[in-house]
PDB file of N, CA and C in Angstrom:
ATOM      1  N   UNK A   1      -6.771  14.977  99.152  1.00  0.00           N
ATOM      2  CA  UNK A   1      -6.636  16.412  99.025  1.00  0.00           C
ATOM      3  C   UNK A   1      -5.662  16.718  97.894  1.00  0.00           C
ATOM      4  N   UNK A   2      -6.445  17.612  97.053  1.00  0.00           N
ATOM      5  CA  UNK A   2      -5.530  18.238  95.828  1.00  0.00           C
ATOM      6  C   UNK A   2      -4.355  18.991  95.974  1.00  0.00           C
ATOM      7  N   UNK A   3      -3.065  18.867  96.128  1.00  0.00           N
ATOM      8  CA  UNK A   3      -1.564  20.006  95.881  1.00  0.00           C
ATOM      9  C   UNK A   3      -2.005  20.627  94.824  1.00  0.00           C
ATOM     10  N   UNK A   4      -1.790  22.217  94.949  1.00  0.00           N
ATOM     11  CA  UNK A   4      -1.544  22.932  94.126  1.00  0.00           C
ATOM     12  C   UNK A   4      -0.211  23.306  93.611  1.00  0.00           C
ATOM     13  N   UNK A   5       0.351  23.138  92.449  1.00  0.00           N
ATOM     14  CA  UNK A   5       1.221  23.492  92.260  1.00  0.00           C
ATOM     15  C   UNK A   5       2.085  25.084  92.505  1.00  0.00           C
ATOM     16  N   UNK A   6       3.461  25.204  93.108  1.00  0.00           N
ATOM     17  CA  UNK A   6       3.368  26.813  92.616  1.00  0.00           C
ATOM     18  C   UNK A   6       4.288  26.749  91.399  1.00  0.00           C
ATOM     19  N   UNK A   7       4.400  28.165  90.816  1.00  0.00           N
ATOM     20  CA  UNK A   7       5.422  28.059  89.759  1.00  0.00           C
ATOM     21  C   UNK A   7       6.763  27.977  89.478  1.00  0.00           C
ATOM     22  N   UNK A   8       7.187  27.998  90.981  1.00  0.00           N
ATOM     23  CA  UNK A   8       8.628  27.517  91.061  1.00  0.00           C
ATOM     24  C   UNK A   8       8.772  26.075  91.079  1.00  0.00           C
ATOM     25  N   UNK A   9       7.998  25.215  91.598  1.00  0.00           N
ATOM     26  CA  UNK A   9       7.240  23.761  91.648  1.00  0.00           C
ATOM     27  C   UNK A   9       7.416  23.516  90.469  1.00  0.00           C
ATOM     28  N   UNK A  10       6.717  24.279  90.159  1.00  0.00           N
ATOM     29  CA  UNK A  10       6.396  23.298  88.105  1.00  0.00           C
ATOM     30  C   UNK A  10       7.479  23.366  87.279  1.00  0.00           C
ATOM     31  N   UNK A  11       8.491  24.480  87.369  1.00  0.00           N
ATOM     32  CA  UNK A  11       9.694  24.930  86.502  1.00  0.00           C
ATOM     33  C   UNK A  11      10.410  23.687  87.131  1.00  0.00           C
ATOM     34  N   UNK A  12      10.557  23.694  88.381  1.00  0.00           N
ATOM     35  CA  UNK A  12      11.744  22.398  88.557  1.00  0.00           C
ATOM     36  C   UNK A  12      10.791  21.449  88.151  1.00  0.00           C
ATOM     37  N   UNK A  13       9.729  20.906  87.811  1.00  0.00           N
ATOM     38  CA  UNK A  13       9.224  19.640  87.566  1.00  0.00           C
ATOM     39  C   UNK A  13       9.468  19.800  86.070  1.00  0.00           C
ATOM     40  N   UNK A  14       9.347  20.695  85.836  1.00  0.00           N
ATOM     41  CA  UNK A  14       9.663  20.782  84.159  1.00  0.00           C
ATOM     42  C   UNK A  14      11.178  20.569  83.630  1.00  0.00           C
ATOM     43  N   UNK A  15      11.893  21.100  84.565  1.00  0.00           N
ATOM     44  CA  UNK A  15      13.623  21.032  83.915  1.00  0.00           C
ATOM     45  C   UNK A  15      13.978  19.555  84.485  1.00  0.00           C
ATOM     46  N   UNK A  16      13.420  18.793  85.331  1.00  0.00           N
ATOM     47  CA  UNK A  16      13.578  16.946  85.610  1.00  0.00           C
ATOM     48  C   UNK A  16      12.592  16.817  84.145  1.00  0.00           C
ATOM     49  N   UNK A  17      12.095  17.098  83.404  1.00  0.00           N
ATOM     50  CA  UNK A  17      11.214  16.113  82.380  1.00  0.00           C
ATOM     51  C   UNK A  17      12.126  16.229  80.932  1.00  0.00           C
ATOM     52  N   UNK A  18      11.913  17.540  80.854  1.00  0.00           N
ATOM     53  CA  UNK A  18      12.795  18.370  79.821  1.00  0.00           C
ATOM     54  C   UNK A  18      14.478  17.474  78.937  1.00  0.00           C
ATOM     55  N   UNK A  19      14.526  17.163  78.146  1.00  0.00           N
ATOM     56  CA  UNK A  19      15.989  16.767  77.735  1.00  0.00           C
ATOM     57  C   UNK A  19      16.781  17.844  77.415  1.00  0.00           C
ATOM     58  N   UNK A  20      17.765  17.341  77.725  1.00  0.00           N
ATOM     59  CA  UNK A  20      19.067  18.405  77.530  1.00  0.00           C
ATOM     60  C   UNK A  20      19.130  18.418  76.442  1.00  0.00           C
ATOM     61  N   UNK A  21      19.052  20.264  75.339  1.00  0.00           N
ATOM     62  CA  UNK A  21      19.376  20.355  74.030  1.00  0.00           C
ATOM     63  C   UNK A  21      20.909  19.841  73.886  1.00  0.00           C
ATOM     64  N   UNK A  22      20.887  19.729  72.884  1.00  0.00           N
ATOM     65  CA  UNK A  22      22.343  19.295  72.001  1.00  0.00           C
ATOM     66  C   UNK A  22      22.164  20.350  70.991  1.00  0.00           C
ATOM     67  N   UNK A  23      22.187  21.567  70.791  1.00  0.00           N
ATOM     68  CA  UNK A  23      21.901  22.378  70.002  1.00  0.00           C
ATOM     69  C   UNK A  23      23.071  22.401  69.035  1.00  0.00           C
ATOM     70  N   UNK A  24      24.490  22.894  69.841  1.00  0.00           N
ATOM     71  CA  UNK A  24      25.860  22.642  69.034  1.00  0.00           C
ATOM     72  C   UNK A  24      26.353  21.246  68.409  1.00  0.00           C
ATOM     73  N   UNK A  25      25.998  19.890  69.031  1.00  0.00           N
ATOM     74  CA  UNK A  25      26.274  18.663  68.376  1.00  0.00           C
ATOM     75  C   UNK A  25      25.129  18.980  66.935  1.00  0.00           C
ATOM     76  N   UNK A  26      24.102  19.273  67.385  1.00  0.00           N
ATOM     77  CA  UNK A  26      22.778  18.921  66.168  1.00  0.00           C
ATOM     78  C   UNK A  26      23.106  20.199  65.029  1.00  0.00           C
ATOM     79  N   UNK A  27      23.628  21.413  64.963  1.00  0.00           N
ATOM     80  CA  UNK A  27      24.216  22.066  64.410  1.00  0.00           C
ATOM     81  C   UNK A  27      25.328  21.366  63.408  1.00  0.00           C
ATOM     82  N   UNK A  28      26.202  21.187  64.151  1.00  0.00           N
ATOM     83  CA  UNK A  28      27.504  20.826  63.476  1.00  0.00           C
ATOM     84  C   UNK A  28      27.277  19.512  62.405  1.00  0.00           C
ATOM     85  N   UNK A  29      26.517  18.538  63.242  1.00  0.00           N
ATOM     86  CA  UNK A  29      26.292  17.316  61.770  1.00  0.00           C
ATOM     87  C   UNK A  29      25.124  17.938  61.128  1.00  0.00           C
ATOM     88  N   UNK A  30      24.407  18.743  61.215  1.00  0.00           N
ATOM     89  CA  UNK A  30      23.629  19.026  60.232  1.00  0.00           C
ATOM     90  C   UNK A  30      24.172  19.417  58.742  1.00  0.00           C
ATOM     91  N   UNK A  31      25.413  20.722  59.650  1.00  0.00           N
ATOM     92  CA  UNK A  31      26.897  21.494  58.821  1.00  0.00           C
ATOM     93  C   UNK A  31      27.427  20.475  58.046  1.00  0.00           C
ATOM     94  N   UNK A  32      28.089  19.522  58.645  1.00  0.00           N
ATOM     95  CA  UNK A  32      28.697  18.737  57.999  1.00  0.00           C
ATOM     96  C   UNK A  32      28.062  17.778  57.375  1.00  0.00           C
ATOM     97  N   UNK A  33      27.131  16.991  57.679  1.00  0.00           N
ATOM     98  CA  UNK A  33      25.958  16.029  56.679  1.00  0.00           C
ATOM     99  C   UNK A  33      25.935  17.295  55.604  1.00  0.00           C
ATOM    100  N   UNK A  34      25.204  18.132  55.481  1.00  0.00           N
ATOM    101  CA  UNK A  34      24.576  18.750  54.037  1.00  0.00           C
ATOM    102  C   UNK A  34      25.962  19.412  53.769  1.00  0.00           C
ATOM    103  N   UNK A  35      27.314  19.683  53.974  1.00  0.00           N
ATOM    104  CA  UNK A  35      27.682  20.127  53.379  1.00  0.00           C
ATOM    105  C   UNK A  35      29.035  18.625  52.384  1.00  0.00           C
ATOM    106  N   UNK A  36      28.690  17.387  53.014  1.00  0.00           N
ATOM    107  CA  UNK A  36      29.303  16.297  52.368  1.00  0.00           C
ATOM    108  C   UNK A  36      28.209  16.145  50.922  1.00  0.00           C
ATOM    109  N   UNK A  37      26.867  16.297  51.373  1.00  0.00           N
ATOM    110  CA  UNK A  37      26.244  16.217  50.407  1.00  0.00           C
ATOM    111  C   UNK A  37      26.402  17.033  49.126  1.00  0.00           C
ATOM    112  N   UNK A  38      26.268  18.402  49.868  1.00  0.00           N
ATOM    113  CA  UNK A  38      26.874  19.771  48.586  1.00  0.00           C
ATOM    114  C   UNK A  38      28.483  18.872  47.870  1.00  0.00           C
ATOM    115  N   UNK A  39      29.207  18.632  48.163  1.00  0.00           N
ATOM    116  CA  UNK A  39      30.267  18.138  47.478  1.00  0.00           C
ATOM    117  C   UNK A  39      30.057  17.078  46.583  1.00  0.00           C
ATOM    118  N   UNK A  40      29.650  15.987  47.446  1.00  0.00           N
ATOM    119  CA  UNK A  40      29.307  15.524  46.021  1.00  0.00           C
ATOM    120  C   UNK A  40      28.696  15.536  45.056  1.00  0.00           C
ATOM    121  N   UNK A  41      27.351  16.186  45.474  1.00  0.00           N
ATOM    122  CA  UNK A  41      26.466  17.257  44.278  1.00  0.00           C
ATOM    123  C   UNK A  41      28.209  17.968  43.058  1.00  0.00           C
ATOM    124  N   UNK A  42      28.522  18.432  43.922  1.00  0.00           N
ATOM    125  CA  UNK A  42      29.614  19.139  43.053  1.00  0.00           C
ATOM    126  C   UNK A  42      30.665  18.629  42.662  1.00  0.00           C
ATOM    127  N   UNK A  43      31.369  17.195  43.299  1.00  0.00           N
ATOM    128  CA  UNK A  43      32.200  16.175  42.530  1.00  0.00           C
ATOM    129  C   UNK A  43      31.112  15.794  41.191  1.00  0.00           C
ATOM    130  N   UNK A  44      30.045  15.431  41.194  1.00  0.00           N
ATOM    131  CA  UNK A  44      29.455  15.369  40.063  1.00  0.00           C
ATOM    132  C   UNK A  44      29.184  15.865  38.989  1.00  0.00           C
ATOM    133  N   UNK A  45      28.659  17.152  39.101  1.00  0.00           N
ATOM    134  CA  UNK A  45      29.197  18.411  38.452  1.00  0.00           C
ATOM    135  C   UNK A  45      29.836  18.432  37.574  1.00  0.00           C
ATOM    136  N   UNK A  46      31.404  18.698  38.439  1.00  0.00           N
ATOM    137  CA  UNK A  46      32.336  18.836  38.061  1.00  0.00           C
ATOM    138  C   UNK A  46      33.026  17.489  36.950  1.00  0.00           C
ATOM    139  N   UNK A  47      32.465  16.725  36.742  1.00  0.00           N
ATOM    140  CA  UNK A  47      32.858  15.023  36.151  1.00  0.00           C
ATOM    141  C   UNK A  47      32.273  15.785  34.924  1.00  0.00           C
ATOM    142  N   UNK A  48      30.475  15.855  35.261  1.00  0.00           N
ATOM    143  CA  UNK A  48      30.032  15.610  33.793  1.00  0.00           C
ATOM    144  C   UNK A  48      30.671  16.994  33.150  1.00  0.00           C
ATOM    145  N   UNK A  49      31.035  18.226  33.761  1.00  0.00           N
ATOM    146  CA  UNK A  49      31.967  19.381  32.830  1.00  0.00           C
ATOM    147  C   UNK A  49      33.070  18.885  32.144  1.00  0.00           C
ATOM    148  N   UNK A  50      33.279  17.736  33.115  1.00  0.00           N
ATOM    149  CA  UNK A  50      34.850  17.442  32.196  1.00  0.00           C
ATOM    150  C   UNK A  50      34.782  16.512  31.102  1.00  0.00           C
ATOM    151  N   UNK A  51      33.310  15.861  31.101  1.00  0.00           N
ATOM    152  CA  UNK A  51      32.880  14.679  30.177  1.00  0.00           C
ATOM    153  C   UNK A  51      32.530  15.762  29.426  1.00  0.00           C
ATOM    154  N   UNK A  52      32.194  16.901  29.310  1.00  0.00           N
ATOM    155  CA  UNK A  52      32.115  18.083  28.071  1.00  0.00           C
ATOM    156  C   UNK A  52      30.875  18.487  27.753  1.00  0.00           C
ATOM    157  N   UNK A  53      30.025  18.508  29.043  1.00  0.00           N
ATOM    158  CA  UNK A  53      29.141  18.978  28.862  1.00  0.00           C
ATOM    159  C   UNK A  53      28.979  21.015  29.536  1.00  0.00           C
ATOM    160  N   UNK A  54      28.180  21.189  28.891  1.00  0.00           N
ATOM    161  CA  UNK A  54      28.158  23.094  29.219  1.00  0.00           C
ATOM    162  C   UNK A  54      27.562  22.750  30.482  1.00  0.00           C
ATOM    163  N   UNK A  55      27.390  23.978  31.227  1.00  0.00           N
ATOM    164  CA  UNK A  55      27.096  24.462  32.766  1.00  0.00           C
ATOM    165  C   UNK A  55      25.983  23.945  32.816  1.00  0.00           C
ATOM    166  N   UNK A  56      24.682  24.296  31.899  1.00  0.00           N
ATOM    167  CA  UNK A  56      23.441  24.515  32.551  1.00  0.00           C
ATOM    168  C   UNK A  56      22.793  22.688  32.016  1.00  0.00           C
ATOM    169  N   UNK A  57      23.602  21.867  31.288  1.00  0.00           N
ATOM    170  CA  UNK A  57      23.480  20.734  31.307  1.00  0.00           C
ATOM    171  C   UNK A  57      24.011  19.817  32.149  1.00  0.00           C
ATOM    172  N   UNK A  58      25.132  20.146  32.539  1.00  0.00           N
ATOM    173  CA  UNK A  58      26.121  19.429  33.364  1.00  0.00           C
ATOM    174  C   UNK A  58      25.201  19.608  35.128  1.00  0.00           C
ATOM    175  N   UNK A  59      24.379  20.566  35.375  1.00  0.00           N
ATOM    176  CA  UNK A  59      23.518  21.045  36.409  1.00  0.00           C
ATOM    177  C   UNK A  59      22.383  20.243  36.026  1.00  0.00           C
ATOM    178  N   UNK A  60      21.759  20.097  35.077  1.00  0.00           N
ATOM    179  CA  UNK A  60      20.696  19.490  34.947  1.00  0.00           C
ATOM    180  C   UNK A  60      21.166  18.203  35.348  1.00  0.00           C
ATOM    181  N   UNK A  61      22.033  17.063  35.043  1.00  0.00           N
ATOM    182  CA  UNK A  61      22.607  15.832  35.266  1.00  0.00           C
ATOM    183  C   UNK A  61      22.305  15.891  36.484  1.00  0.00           C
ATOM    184  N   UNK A  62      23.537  16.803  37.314  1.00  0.00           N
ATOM    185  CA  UNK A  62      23.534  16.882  38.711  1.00  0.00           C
ATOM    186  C   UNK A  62      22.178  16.287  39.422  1.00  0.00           C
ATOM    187  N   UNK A  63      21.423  17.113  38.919  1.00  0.00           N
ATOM    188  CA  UNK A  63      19.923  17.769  39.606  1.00  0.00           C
ATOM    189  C   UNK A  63      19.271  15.723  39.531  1.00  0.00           C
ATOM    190  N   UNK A  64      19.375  15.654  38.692  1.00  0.00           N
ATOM    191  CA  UNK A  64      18.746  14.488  38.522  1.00  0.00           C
ATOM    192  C   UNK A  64      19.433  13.366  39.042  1.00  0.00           C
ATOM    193  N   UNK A  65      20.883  13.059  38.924  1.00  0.00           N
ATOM    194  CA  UNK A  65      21.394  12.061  39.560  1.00  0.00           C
ATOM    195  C   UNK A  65      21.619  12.302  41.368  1.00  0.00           C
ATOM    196  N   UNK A  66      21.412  13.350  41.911  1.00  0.00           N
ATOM    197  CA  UNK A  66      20.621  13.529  43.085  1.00  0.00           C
ATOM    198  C   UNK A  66      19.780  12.886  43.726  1.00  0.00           C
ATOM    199  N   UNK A  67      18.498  13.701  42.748  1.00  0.00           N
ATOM    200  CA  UNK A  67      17.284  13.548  42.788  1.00  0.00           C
ATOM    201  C   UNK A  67      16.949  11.906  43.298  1.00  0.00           C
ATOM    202  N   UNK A  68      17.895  10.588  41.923  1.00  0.00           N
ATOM    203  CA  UNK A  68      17.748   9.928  41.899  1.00  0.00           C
ATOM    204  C   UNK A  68      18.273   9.218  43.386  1.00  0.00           C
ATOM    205  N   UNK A  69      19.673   9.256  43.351  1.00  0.00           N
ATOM    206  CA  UNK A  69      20.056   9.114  44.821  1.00  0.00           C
ATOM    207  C   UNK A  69      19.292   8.803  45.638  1.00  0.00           C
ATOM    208  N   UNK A  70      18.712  10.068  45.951  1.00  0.00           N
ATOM    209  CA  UNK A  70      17.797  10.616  47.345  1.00  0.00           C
ATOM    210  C   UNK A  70      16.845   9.079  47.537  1.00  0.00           C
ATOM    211  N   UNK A  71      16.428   8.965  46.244  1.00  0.00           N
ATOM    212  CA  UNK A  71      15.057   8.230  46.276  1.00  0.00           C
ATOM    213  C   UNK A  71      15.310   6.952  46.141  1.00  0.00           C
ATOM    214  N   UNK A  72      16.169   6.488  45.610  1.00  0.00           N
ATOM    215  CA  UNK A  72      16.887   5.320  45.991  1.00  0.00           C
ATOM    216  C   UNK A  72      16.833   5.111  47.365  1.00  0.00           C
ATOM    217  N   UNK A  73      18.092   5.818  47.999  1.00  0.00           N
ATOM    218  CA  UNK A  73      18.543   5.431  49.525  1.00  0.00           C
ATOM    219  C   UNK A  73      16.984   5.267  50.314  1.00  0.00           C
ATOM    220  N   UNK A  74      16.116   6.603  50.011  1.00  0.00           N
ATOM    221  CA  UNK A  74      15.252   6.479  51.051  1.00  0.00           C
ATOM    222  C   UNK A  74      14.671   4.861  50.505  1.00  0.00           C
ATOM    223  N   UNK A  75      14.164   4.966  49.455  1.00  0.00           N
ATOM    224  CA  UNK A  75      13.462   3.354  49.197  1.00  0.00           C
ATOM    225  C   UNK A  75      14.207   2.180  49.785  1.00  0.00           C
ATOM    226  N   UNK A  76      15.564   2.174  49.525  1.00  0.00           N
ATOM    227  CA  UNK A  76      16.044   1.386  50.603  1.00  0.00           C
ATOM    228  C   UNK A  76      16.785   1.686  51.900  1.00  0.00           C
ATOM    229  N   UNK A  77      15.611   2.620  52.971  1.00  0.00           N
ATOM    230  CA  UNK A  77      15.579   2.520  53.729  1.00  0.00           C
ATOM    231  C   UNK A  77      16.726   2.947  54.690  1.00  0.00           C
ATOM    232  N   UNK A  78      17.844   3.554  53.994  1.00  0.00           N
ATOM    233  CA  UNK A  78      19.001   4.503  54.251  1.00  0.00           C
ATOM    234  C   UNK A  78      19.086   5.840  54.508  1.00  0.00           C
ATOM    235  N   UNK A  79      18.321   6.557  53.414  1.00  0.00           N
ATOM    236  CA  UNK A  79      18.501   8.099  53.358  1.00  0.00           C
ATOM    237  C   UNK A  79      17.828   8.238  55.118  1.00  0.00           C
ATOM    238  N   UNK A  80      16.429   7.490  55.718  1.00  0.00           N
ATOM    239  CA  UNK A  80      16.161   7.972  56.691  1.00  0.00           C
ATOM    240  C   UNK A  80      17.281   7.860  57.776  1.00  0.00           C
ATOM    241  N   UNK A  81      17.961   6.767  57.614  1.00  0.00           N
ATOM    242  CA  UNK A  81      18.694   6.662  58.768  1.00  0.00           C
ATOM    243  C   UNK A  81      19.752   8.116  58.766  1.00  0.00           C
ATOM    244  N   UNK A  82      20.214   8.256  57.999  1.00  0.00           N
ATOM    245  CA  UNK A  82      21.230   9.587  57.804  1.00  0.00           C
ATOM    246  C   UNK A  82      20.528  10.866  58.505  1.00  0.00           C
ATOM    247  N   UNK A  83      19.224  10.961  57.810  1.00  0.00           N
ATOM    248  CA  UNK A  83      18.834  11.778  58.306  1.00  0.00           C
ATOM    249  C   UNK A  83      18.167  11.737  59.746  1.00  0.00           C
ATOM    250  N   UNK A  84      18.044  10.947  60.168  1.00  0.00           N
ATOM    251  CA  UNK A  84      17.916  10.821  61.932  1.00  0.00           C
ATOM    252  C   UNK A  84      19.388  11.336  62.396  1.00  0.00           C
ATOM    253  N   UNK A  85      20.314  10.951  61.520  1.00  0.00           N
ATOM    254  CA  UNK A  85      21.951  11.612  62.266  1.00  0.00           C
ATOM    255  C   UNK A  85      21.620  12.528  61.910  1.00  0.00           C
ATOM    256  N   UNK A  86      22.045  13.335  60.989  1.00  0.00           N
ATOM    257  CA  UNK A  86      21.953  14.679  60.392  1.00  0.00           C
ATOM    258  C   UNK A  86      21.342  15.171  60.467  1.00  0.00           C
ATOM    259  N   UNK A  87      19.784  15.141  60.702  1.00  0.00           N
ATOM    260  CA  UNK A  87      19.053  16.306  61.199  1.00  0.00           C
ATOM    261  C   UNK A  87      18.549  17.136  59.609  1.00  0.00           C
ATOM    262  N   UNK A  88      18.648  18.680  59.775  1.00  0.00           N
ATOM    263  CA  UNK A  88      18.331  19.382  59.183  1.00  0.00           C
ATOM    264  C   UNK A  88      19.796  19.485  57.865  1.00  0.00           C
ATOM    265  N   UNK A  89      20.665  18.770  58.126  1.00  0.00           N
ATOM    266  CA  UNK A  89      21.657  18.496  56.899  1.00  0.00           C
ATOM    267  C   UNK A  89      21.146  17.741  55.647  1.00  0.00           C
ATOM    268  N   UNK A  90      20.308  17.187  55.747  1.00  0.00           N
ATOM    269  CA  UNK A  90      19.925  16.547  55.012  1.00  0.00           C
ATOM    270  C   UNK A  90      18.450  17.016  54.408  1.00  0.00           C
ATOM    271  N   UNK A  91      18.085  17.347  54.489  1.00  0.00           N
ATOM    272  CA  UNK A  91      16.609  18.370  54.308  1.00  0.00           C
ATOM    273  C   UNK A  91      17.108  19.375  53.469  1.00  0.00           C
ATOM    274  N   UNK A  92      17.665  20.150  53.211  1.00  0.00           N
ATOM    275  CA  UNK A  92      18.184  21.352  52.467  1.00  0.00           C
ATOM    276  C   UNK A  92      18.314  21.209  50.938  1.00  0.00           C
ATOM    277  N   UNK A  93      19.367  20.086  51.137  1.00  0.00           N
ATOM    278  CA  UNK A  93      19.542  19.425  49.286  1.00  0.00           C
ATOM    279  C   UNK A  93      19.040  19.086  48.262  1.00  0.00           C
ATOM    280  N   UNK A  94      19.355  18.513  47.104  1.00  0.00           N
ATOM    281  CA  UNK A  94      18.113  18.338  46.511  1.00  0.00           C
ATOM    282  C   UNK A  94      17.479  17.045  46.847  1.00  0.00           C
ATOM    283  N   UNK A  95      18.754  16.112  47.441  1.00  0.00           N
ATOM    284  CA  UNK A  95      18.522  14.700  48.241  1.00  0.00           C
ATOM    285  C   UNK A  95      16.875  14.937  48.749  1.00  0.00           C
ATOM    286  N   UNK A  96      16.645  16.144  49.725  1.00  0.00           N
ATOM    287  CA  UNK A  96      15.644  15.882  50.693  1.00  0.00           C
ATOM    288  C   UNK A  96      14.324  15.998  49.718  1.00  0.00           C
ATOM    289  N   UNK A  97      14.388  16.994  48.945  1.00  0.00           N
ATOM    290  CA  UNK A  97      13.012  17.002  48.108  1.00  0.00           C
ATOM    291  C   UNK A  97      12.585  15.315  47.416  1.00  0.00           C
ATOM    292  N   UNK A  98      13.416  14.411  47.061  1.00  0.00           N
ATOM    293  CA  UNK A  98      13.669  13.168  46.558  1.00  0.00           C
ATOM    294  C   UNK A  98      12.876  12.600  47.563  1.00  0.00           C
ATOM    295  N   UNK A  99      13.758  12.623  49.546  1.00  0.00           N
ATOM    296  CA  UNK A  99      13.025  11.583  50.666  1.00  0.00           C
ATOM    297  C   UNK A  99      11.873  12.291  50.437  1.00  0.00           C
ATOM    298  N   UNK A 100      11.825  13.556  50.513  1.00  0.00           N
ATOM    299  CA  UNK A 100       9.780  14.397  50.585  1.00  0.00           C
ATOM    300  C   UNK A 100       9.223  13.437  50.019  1.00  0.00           C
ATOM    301  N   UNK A 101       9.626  13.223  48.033  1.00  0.00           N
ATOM    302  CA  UNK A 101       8.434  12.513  47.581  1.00  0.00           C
ATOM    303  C   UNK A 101       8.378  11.183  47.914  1.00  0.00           C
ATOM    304  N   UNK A 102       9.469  10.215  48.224  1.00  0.00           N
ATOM    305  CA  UNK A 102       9.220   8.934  47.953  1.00  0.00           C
ATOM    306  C   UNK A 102       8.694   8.401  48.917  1.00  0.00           C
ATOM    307  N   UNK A 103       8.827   9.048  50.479  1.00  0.00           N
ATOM    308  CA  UNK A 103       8.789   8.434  51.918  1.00  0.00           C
ATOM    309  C   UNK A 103       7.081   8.416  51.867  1.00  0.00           C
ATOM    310  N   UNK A 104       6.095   9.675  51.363  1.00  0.00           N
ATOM    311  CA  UNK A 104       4.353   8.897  51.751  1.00  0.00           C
ATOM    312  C   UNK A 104       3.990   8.111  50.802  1.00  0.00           C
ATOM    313  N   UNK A 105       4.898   7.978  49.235  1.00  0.00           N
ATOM    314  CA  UNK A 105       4.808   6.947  48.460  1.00  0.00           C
ATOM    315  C   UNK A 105       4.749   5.558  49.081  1.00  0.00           C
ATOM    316  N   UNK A 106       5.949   5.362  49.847  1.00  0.00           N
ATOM    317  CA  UNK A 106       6.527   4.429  50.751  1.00  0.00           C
ATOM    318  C   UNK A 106       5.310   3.930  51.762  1.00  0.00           C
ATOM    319  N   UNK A 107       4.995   5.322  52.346  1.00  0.00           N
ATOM    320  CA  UNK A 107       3.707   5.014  53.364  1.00  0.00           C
ATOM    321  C   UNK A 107       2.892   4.601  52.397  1.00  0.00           C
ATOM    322  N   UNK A 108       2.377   4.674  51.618  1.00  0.00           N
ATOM    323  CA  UNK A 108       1.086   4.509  50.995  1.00  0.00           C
ATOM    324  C   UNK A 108       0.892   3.206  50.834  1.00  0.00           C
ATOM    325  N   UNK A 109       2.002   2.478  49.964  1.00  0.00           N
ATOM    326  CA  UNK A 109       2.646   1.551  49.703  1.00  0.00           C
ATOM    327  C   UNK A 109       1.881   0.007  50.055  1.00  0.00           C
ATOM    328  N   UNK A 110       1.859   0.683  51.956  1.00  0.00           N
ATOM    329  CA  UNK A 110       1.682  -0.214  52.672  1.00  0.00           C
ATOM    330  C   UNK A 110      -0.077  -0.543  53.099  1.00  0.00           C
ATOM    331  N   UNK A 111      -0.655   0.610  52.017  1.00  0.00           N
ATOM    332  CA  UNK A 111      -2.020   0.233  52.155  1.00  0.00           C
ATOM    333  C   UNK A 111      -2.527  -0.763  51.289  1.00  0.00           C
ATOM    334  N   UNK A 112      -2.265  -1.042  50.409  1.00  0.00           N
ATOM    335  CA  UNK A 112      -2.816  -1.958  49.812  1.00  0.00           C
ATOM    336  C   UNK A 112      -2.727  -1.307  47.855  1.00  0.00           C
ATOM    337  N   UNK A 113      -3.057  -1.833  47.012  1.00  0.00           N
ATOM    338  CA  UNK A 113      -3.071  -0.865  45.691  1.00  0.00           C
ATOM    339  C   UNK A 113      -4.253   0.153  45.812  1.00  0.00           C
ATOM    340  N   UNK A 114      -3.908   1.505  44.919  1.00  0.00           N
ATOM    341  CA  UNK A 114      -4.573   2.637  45.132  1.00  0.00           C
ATOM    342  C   UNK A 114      -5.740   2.488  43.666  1.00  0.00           C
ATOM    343  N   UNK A 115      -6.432   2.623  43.961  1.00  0.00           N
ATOM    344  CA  UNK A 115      -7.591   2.791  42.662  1.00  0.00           C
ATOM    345  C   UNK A 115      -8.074   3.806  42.756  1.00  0.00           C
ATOM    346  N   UNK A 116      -8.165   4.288  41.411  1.00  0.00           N
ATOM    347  CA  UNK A 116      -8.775   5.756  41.028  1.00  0.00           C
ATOM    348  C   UNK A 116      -7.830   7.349  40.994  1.00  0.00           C
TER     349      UNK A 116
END
């Protein structure tokens, strides 16, 4: 014979299945992951201004030695781990556009060579 559930039934079967958010832990390292990242984006910056380059070059550097970063770590297999800590800290930067491209590169990788 079939139990029917009622809906007070299912809510407690649901809050035993359910994990407890961490909303404020997953917040705060997100805060703090992307905002260690923003700094050194901007310790960098700030180097190549003093190596004497103008704003919108000294930003371009930035942008790219980032970029490069990002795609590094993820290729070896780092940037993901951070970002399993960090969460949405790491996604924001220019770091994350870097893991975007390299990680289905990465997947692809593992198919075999691509023709055509």
């Amino acid at each position: 014979m079939k139990h029917e559930m009622t809906n007070k039934e299912y809510n407690e079967y649901v809050k035993t299945k359910t994990p407890n958010s961490k909303l404020f832990s997953n917040c705060l390292k997100a805060f703090v992951s992307g905002g260690i990242i923003c700094v050194i984006g901007h310790f960098i910056l700030t180097m190549f201004k003093k190596w004497g380059l103008d704003t919108e070059a000294a930003g371009t550097a930035t942008s790219i030695i980032l970029v490069f970063a990002g795609a590094l770590l993820t290729g070896l297999d780092i940037y993901p781990k951070i970002a399993k800590f960090a969460g949405a800290g790491t996604i924001v930067p220019i770091t994350g556009f870097a893991n975007s491209v390299v990680s289905p590169a990465l997947e692809a990788k593992t198919e075999g060579m691509v023709l055509g």
